[in-house]
N, C-alpha and C. Protein backbone atom coordinates (compact mmCIF):
# COMPACT_ATOMS: atom_id res chain seq x y z
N UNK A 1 1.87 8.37 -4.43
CA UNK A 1 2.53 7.32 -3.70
C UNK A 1 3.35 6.51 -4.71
N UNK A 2 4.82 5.94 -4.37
CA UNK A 2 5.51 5.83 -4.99
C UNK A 2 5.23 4.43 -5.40
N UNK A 3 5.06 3.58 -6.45
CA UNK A 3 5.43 2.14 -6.84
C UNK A 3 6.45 1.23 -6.30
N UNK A 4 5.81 0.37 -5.58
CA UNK A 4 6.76 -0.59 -4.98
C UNK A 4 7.03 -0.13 -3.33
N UNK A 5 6.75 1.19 -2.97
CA UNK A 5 6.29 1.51 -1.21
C UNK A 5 5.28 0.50 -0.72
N UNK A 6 5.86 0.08 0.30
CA UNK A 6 4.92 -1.18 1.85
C UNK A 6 4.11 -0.13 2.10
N UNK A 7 2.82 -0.43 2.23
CA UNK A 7 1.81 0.60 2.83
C UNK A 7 0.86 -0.31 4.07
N UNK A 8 0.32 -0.33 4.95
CA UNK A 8 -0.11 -1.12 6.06
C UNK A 8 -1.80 -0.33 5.79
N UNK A 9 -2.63 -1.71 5.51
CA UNK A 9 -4.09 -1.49 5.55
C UNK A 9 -4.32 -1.56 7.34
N UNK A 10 -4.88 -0.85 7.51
CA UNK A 10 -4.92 -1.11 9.42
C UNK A 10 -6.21 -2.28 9.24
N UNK A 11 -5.83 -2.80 10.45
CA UNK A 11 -6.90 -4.04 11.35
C UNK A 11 -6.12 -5.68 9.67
N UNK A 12 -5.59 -5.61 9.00
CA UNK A 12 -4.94 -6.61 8.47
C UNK A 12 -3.69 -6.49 8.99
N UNK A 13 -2.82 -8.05 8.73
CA UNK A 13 -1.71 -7.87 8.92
C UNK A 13 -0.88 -7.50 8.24
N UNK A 14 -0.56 -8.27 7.22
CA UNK A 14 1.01 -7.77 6.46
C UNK A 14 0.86 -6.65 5.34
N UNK A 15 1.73 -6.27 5.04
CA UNK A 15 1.71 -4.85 4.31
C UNK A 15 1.72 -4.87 3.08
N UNK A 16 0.80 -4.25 2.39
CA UNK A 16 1.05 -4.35 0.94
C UNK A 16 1.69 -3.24 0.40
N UNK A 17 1.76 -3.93 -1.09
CA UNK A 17 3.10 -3.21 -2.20
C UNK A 17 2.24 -2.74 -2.86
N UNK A 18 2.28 -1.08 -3.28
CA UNK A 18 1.62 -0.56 -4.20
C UNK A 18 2.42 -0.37 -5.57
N UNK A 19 1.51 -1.04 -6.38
CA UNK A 19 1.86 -1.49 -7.96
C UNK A 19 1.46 -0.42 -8.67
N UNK A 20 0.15 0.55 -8.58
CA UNK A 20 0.20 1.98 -9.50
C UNK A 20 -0.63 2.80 -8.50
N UNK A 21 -0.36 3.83 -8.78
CA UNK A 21 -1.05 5.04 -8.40
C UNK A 21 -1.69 5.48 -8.92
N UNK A 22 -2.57 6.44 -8.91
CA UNK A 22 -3.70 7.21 -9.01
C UNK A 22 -4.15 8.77 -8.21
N UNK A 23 -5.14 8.96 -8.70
CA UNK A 23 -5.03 10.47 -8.37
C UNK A 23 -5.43 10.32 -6.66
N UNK A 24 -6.47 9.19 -6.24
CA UNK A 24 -7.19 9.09 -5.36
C UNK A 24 -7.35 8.02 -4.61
N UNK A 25 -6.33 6.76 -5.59
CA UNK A 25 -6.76 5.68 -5.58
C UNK A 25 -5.05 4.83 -5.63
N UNK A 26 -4.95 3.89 -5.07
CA UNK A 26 -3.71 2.82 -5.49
C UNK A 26 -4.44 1.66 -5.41
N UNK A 27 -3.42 1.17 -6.77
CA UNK A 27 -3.15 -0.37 -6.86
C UNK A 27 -2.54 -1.02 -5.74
N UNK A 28 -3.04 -2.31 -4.82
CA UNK A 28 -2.39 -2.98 -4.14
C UNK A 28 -1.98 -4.29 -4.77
N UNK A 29 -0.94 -4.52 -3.90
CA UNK A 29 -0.54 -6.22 -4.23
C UNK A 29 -0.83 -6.58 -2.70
N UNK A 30 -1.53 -7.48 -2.44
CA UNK A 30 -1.50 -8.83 -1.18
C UNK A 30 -1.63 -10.13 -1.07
N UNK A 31 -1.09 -10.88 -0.79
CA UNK A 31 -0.51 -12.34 -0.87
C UNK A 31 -1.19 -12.94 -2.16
N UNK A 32 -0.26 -12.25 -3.37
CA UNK A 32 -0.88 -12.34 -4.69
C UNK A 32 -2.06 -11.89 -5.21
N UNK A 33 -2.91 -11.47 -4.60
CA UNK A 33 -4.17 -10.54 -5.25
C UNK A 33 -4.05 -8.89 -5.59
N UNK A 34 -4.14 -8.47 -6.65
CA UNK A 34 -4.28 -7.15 -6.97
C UNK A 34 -5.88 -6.22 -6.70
N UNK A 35 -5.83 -5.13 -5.88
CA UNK A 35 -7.16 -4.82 -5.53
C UNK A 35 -7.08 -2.70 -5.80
N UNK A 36 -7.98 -1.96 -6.10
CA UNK A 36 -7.50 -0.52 -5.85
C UNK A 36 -8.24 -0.49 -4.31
N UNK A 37 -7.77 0.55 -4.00
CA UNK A 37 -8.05 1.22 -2.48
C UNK A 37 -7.60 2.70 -2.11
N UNK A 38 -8.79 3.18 -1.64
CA UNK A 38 -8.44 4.90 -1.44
C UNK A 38 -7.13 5.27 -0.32
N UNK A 39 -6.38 6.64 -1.20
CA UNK A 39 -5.23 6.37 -0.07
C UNK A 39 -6.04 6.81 1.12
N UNK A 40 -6.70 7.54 1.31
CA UNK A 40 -6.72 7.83 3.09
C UNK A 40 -7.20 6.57 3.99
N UNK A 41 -7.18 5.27 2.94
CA UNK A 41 -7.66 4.14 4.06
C UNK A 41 -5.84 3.73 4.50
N UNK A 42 -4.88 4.27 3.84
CA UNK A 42 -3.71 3.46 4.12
C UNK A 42 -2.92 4.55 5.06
N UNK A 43 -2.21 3.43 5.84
CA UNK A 43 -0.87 4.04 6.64
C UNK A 43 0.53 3.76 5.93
N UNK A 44 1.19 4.96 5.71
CA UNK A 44 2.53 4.45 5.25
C UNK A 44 3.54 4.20 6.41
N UNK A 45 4.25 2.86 5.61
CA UNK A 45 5.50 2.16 6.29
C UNK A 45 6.24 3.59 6.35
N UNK A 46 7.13 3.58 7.67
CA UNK A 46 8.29 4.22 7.70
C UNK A 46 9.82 3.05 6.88
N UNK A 47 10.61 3.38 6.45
CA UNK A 47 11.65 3.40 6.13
C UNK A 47 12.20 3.56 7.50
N UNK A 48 13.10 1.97 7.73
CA UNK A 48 13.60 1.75 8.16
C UNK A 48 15.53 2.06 8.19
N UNK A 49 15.88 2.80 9.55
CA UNK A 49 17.12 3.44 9.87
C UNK A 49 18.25 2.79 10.15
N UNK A 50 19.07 2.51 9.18
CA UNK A 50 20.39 1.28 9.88
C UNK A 50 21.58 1.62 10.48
């Protein structure tokens, strides 16, 4: 997962920014706290079409 992709923790609201990756694992950013978290707990943002 790429650095700096919105990823959506489900049942929270706003989306966090992943700061590093890992084999199994990302770095989050949320309203200033840094935390790791397994990817299969995250949904990725779509990229938005203009």
């Amino acid at each position: 997962m790429k650095t700096g992709r919105k990823v959506k923790i489900p049942d929270i609201g706003p989306l966090a920014t992943v700061v590093q990756s890992g084999r199994n694992m990302v770095k989050l950013e949320l309203e200033g706290e840094q935390f790791w978290m397994p990817v299969e707990l995250l949904e990725v943002e779509e990229k938005e079409v203009a």
